[in-house]
PDB file of N, CA and C in Angstrom:
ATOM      1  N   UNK A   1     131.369 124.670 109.322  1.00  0.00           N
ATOM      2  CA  UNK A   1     131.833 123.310 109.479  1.00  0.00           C
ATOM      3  C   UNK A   1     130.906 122.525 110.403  1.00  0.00           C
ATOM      4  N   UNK A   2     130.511 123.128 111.673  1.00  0.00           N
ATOM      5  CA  UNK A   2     129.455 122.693 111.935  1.00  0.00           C
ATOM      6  C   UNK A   2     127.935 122.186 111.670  1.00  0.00           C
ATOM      7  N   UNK A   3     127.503 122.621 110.578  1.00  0.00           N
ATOM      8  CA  UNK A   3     126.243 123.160 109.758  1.00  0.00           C
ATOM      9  C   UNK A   3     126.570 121.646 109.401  1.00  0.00           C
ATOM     10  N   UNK A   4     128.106 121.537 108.550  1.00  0.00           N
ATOM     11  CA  UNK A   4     127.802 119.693 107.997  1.00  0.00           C
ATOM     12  C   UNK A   4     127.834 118.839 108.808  1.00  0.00           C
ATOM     13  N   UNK A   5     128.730 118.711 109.685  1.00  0.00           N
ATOM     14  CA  UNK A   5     128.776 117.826 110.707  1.00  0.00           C
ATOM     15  C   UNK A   5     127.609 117.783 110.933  1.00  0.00           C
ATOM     16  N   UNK A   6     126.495 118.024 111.566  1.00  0.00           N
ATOM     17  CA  UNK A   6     125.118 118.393 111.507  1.00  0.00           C
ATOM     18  C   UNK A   6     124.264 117.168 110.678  1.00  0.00           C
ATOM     19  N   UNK A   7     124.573 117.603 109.052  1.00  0.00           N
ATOM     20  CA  UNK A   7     123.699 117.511 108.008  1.00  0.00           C
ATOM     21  C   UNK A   7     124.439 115.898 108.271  1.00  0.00           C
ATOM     22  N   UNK A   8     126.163 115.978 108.437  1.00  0.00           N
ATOM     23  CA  UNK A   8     126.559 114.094 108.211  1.00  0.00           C
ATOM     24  C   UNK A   8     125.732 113.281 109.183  1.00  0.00           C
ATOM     25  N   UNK A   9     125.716 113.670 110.404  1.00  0.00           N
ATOM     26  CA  UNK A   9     124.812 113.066 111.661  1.00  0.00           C
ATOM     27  C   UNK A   9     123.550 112.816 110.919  1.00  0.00           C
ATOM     28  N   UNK A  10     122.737 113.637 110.684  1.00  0.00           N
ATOM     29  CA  UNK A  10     121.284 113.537 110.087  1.00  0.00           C
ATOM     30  C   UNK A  10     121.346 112.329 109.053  1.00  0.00           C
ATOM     31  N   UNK A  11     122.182 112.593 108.253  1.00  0.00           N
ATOM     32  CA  UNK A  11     122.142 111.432 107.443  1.00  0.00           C
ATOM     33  C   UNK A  11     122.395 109.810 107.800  1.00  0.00           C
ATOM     34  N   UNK A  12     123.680 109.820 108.825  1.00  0.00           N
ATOM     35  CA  UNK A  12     124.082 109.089 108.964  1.00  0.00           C
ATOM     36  C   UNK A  12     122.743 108.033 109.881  1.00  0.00           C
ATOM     37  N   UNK A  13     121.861 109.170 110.975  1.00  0.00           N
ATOM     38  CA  UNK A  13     120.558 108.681 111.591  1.00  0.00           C
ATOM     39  C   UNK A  13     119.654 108.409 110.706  1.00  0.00           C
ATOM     40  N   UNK A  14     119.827 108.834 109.439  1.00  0.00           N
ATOM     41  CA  UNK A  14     118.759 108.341 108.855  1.00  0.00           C
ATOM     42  C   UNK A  14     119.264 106.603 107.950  1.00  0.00           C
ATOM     43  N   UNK A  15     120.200 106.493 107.909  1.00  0.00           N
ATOM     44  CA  UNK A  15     120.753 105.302 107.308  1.00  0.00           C
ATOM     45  C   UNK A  15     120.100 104.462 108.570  1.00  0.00           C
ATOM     46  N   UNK A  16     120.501 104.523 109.473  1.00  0.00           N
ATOM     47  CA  UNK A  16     120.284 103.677 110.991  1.00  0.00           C
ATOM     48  C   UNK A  16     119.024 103.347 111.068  1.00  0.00           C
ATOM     49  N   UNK A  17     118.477 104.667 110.772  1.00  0.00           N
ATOM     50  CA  UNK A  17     116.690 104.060 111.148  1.00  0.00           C
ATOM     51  C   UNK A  17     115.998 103.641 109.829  1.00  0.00           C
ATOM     52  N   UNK A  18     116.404 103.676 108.938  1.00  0.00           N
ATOM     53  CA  UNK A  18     116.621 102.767 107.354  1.00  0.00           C
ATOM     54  C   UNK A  18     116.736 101.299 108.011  1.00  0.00           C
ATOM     55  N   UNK A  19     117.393 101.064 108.558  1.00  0.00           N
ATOM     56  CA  UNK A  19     118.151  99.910 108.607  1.00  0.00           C
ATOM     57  C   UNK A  19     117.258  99.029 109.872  1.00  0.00           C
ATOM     58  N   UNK A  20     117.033  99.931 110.449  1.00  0.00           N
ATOM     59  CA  UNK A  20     116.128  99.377 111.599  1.00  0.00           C
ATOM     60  C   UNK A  20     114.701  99.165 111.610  1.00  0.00           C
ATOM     61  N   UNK A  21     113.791 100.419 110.433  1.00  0.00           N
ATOM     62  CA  UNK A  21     112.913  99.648 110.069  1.00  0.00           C
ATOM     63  C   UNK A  21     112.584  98.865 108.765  1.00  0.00           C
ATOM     64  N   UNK A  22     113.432  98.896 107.896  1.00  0.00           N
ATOM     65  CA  UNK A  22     113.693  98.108 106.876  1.00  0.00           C
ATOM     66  C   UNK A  22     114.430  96.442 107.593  1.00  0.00           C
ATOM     67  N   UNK A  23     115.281  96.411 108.262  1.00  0.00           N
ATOM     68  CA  UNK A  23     115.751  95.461 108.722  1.00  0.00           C
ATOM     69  C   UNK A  23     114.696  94.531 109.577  1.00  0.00           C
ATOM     70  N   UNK A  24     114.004  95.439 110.195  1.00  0.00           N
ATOM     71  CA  UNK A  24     113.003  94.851 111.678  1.00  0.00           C
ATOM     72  C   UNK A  24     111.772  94.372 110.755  1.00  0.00           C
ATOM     73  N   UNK A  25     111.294  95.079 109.691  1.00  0.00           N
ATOM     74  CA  UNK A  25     110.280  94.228 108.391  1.00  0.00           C
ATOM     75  C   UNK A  25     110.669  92.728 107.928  1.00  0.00           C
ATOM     76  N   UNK A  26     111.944  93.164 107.511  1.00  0.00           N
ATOM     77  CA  UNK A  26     112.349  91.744 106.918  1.00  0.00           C
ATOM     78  C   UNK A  26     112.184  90.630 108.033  1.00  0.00           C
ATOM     79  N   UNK A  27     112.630  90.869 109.437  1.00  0.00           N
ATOM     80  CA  UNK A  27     112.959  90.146 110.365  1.00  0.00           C
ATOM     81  C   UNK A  27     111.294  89.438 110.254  1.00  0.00           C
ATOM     82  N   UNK A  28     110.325  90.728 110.853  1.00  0.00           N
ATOM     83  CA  UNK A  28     109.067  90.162 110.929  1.00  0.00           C
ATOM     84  C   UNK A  28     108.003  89.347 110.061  1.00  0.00           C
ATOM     85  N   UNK A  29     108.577  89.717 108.673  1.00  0.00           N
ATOM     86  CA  UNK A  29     108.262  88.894 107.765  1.00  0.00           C
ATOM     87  C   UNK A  29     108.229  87.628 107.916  1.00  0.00           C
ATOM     88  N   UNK A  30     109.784  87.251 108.264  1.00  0.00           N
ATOM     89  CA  UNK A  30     110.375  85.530 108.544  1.00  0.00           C
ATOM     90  C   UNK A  30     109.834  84.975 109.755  1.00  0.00           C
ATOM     91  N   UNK A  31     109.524  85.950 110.540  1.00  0.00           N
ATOM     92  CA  UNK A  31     109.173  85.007 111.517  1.00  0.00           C
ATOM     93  C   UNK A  31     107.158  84.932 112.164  1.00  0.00           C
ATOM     94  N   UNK A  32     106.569  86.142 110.975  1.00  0.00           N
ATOM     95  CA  UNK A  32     105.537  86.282 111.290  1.00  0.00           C
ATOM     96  C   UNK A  32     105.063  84.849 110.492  1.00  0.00           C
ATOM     97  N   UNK A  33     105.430  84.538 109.241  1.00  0.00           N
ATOM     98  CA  UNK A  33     105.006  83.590 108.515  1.00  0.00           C
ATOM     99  C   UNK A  33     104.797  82.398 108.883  1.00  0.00           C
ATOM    100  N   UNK A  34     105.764  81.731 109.785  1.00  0.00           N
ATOM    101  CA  UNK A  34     106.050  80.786 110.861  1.00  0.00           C
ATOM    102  C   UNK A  34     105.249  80.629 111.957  1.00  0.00           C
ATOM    103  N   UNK A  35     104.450  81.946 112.021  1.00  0.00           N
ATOM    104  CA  UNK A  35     103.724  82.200 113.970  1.00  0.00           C
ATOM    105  C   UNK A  35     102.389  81.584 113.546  1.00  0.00           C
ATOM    106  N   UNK A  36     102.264  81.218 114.957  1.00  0.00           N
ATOM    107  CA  UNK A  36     100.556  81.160 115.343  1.00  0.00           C
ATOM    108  C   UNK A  36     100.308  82.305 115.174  1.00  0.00           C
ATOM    109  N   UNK A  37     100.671  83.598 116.032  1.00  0.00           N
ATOM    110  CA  UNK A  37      99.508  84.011 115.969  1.00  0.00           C
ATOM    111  C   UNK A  37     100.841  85.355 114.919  1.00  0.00           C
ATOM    112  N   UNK A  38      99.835  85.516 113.478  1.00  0.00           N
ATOM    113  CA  UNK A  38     100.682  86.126 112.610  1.00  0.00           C
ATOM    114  C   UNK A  38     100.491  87.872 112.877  1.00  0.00           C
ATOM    115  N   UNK A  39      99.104  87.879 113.191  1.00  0.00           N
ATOM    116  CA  UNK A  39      98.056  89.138 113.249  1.00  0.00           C
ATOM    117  C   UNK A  39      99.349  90.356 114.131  1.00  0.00           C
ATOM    118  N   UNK A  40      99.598  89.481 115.430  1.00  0.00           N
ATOM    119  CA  UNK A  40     100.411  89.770 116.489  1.00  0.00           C
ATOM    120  C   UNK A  40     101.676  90.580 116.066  1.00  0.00           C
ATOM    121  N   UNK A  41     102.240  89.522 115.319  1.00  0.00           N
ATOM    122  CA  UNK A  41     103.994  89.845 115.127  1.00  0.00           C
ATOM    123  C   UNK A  41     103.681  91.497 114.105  1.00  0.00           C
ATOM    124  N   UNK A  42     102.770  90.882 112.979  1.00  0.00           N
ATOM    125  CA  UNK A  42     103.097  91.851 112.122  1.00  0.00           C
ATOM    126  C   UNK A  42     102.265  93.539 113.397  1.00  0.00           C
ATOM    127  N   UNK A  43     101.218  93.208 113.242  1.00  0.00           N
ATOM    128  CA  UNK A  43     100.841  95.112 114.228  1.00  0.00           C
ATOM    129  C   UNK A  43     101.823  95.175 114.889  1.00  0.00           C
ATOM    130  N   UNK A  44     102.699  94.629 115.803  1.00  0.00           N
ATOM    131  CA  UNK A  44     103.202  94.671 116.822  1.00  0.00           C
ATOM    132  C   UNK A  44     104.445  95.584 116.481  1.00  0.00           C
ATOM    133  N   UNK A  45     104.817  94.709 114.994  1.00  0.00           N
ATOM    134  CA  UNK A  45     106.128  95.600 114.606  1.00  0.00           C
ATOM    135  C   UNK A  45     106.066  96.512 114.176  1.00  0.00           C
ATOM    136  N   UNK A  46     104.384  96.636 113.330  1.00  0.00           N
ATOM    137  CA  UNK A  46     104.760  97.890 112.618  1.00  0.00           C
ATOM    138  C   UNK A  46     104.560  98.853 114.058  1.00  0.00           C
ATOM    139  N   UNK A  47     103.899  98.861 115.031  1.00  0.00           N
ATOM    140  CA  UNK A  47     103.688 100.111 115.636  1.00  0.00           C
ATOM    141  C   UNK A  47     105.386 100.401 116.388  1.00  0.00           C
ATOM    142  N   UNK A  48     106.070  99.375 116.899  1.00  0.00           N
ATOM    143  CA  UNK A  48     107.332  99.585 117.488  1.00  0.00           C
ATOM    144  C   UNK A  48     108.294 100.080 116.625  1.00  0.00           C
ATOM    145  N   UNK A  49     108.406  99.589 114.994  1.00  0.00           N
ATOM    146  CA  UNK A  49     109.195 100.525 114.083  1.00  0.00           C
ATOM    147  C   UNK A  49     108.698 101.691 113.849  1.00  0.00           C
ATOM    148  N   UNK A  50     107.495 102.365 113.879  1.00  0.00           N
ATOM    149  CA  UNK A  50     107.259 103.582 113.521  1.00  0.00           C
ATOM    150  C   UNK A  50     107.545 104.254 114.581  1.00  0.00           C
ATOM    151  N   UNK A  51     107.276 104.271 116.086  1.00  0.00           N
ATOM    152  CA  UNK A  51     107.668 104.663 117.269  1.00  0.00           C
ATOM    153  C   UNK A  51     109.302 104.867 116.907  1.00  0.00           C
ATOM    154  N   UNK A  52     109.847 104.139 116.964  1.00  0.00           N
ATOM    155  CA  UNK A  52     111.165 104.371 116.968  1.00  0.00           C
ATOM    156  C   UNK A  52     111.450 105.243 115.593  1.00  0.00           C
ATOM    157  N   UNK A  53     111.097 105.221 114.399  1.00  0.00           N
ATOM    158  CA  UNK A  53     111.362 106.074 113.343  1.00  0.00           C
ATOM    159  C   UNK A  53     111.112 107.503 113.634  1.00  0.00           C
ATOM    160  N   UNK A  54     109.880 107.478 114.455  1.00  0.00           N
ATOM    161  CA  UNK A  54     109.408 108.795 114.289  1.00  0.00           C
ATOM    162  C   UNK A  54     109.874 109.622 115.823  1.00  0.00           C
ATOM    163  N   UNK A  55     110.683 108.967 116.422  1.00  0.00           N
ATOM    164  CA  UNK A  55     111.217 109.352 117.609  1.00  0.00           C
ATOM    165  C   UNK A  55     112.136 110.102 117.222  1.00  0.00           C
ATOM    166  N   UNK A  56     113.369 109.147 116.184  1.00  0.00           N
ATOM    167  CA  UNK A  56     114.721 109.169 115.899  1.00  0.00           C
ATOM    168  C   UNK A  56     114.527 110.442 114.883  1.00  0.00           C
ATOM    169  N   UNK A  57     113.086 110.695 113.832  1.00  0.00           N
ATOM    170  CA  UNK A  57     113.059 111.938 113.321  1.00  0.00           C
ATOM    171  C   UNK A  57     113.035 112.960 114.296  1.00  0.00           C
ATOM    172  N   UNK A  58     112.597 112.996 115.168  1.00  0.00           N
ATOM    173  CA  UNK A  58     112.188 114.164 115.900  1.00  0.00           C
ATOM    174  C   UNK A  58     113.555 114.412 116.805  1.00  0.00           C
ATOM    175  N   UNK A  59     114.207 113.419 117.125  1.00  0.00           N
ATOM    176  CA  UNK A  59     115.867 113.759 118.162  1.00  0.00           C
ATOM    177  C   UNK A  59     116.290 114.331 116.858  1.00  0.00           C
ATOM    178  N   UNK A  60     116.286 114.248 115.764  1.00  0.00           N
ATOM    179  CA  UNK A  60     117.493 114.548 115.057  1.00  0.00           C
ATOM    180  C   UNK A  60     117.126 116.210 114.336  1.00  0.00           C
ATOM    181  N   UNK A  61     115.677 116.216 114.671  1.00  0.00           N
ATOM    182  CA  UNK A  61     115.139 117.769 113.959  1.00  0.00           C
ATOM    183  C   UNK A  61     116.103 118.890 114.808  1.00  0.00           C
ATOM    184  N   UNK A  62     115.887 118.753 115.999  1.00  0.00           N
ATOM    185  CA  UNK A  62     116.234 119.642 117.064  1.00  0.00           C
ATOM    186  C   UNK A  62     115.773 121.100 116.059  1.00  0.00           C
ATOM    187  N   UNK A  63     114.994 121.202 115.910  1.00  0.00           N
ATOM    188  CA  UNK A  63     114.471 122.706 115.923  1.00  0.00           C
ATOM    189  C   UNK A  63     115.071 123.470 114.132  1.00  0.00           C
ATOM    190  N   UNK A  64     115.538 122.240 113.560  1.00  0.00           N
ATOM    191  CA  UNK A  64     116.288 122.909 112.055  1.00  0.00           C
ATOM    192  C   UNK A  64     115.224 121.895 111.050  1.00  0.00           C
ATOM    193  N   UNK A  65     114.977 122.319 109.812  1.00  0.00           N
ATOM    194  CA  UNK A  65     114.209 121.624 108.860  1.00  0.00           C
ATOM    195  C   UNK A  65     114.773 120.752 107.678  1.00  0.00           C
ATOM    196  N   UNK A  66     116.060 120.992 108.258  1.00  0.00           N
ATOM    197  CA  UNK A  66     117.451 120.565 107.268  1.00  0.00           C
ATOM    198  C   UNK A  66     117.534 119.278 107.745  1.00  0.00           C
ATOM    199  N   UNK A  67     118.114 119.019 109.023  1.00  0.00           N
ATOM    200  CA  UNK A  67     118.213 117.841 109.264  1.00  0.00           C
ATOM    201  C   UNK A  67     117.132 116.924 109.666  1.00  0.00           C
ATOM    202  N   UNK A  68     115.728 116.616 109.364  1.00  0.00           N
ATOM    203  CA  UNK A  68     115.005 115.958 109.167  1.00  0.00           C
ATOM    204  C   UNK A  68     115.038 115.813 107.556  1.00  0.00           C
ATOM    205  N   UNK A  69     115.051 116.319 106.907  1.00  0.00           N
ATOM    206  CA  UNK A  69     114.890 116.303 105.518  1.00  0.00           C
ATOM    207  C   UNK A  69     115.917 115.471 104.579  1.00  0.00           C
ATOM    208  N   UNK A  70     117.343 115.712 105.294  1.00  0.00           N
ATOM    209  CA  UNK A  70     118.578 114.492 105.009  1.00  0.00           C
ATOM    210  C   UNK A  70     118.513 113.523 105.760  1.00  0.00           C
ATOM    211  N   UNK A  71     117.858 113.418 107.039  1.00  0.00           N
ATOM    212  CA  UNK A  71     117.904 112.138 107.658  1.00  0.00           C
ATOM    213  C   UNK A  71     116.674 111.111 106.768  1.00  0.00           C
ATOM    214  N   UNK A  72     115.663 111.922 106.473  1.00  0.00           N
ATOM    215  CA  UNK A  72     114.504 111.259 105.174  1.00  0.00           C
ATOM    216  C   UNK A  72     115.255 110.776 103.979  1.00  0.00           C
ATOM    217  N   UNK A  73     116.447 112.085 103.779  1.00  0.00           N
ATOM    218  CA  UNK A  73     117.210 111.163 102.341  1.00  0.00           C
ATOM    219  C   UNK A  73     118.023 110.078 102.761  1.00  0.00           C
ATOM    220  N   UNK A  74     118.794 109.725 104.265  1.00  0.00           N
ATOM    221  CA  UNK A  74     119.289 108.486 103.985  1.00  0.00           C
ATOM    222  C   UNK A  74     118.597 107.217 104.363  1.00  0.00           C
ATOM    223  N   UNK A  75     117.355 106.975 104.538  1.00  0.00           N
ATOM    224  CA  UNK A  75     116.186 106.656 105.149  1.00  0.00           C
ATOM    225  C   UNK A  75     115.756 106.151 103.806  1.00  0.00           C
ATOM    226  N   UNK A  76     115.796 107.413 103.055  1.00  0.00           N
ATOM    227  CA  UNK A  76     115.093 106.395 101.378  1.00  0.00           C
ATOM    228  C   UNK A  76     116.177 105.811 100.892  1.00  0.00           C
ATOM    229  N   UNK A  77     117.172 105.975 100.793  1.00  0.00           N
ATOM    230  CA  UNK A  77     118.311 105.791 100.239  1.00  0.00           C
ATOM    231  C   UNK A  77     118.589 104.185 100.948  1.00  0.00           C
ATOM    232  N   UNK A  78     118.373 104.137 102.309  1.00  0.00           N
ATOM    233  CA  UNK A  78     118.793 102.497 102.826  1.00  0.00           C
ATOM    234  C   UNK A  78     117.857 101.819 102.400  1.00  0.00           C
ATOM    235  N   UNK A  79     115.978 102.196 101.892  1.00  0.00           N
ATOM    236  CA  UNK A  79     115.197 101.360 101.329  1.00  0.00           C
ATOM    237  C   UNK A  79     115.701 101.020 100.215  1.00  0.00           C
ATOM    238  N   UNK A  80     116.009 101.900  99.156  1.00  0.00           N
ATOM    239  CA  UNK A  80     116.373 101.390  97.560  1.00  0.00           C
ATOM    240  C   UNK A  80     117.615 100.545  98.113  1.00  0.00           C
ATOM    241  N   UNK A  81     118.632 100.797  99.034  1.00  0.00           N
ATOM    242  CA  UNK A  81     119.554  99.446  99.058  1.00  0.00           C
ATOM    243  C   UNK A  81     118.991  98.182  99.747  1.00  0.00           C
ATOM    244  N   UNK A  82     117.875  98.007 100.311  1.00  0.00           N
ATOM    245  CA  UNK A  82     117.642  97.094 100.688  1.00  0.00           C
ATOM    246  C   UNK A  82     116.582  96.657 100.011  1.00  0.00           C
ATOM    247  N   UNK A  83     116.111  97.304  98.514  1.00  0.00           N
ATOM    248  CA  UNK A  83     115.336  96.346  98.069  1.00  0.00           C
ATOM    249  C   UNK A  83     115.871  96.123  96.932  1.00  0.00           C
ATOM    250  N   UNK A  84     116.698  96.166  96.462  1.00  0.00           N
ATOM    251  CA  UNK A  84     118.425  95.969  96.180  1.00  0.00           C
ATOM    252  C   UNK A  84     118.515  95.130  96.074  1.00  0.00           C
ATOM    253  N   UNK A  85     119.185  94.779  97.434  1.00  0.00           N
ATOM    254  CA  UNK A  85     120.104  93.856  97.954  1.00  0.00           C
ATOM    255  C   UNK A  85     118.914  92.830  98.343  1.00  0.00           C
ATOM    256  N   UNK A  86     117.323  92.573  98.343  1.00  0.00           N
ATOM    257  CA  UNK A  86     116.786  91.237  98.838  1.00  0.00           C
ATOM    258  C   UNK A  86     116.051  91.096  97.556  1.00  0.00           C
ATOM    259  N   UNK A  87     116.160  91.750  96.843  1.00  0.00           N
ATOM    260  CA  UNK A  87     115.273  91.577  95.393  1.00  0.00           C
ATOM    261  C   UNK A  87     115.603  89.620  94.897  1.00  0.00           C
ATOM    262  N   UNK A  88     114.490  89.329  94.638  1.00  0.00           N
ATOM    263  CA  UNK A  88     114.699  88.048  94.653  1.00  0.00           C
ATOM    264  C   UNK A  88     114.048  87.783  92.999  1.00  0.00           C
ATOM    265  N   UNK A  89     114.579  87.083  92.057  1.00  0.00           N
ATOM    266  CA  UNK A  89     114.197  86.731  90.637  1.00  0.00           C
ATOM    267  C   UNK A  89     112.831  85.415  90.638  1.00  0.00           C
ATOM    268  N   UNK A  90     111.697  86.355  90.733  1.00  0.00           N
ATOM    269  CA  UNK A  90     110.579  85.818  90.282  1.00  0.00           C
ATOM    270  C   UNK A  90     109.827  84.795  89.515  1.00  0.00           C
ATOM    271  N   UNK A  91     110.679  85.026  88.338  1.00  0.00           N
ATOM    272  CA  UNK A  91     110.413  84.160  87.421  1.00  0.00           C
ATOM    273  C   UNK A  91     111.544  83.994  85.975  1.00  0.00           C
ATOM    274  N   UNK A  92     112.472  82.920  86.829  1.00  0.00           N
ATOM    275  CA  UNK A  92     114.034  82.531  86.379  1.00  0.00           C
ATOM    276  C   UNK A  92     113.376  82.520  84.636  1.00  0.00           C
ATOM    277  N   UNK A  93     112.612  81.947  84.251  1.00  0.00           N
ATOM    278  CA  UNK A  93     112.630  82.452  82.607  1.00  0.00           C
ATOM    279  C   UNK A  93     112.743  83.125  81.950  1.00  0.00           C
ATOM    280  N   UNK A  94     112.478  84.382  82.410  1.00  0.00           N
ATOM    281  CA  UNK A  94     112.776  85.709  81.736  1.00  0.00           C
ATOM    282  C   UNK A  94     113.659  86.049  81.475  1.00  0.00           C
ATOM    283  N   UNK A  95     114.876  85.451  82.565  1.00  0.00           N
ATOM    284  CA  UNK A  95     116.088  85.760  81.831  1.00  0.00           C
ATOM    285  C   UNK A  95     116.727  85.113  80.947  1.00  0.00           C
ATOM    286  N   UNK A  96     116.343  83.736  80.370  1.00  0.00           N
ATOM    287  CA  UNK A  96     117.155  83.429  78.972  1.00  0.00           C
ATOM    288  C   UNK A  96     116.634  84.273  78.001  1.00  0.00           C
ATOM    289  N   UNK A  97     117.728  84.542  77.243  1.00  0.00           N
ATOM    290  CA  UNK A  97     117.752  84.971  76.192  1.00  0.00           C
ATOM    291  C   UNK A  97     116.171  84.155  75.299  1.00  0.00           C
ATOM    292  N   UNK A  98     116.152  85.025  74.653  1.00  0.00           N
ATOM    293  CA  UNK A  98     114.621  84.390  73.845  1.00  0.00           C
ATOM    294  C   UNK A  98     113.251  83.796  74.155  1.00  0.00           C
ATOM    295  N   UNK A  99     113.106  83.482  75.689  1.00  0.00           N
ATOM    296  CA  UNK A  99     112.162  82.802  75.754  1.00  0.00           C
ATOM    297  C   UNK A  99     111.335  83.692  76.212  1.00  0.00           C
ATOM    298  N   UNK A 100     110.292  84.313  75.829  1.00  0.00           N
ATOM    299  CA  UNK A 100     109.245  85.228  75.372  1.00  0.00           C
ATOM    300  C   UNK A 100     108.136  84.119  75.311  1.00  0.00           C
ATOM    301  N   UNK A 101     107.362  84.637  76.409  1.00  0.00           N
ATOM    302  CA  UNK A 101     105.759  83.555  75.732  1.00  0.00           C
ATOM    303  C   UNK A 101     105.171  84.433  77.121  1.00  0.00           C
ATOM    304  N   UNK A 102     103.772  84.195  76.459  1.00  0.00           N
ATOM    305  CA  UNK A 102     102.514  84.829  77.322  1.00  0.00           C
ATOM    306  C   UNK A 102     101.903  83.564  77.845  1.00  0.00           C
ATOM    307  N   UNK A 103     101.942  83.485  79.550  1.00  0.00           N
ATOM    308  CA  UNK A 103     101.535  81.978  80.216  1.00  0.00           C
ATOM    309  C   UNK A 103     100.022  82.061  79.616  1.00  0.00           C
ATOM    310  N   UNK A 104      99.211  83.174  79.436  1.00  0.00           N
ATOM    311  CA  UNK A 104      97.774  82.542  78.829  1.00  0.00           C
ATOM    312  C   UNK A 104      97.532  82.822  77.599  1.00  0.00           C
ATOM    313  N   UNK A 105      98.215  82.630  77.049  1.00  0.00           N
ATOM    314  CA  UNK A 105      97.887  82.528  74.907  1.00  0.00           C
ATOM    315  C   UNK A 105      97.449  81.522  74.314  1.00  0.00           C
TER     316      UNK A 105
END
């Protein structure tokens, strides 16, 4: 019973740090676009989200190969929901029915 409790924690840390560097991207996105200085925001975040990802892998290994490996599955699992959930429709024509055309023909 312990062994899952375990594996639920792992997972559940891996949703979190899903969320934190999937969440902290989006954030930097919006506001790198906006900045003077853009160079800044974006290195800045990626090195502080990977720090923290790769921290939160390593608290949660504690010495088993199991729970890094489910905390990776809920980690991918919060990316596919968050590109999901911000997926944005590209190009609104495609979806009527019938309208099929090649922009360079």
């Amino acid at each position: 019973m312990d062994e899952i409790l375990n594996l639920l924690l792992a997972l559940a840390m891996g949703i979190f740090l899903g969320v934190i560097f999937f969440g902290g991207l989006w954030w930097t996105v919006r506001k790198g676009i906006s900045s003077k200085k853009p160079a800044f925001w974006f290195f800045g975040s990626l090195v502080l989200r990977t720090v923290i990802v790769l921290a939160g892998f390593y608290f949660i290994s504690r010495g088993h190969w199991e729970n890094p490996l489910v905390c990776l599955l809920g980690f991918v699992l919060t990316r596919l929901i968050v590109m999901r959930v911000t997926r944005t429709v590209e190009n609104p024509s495609n979806l009527i029915e019938g309208a099929s055309h090649a922009p360079y023909s």
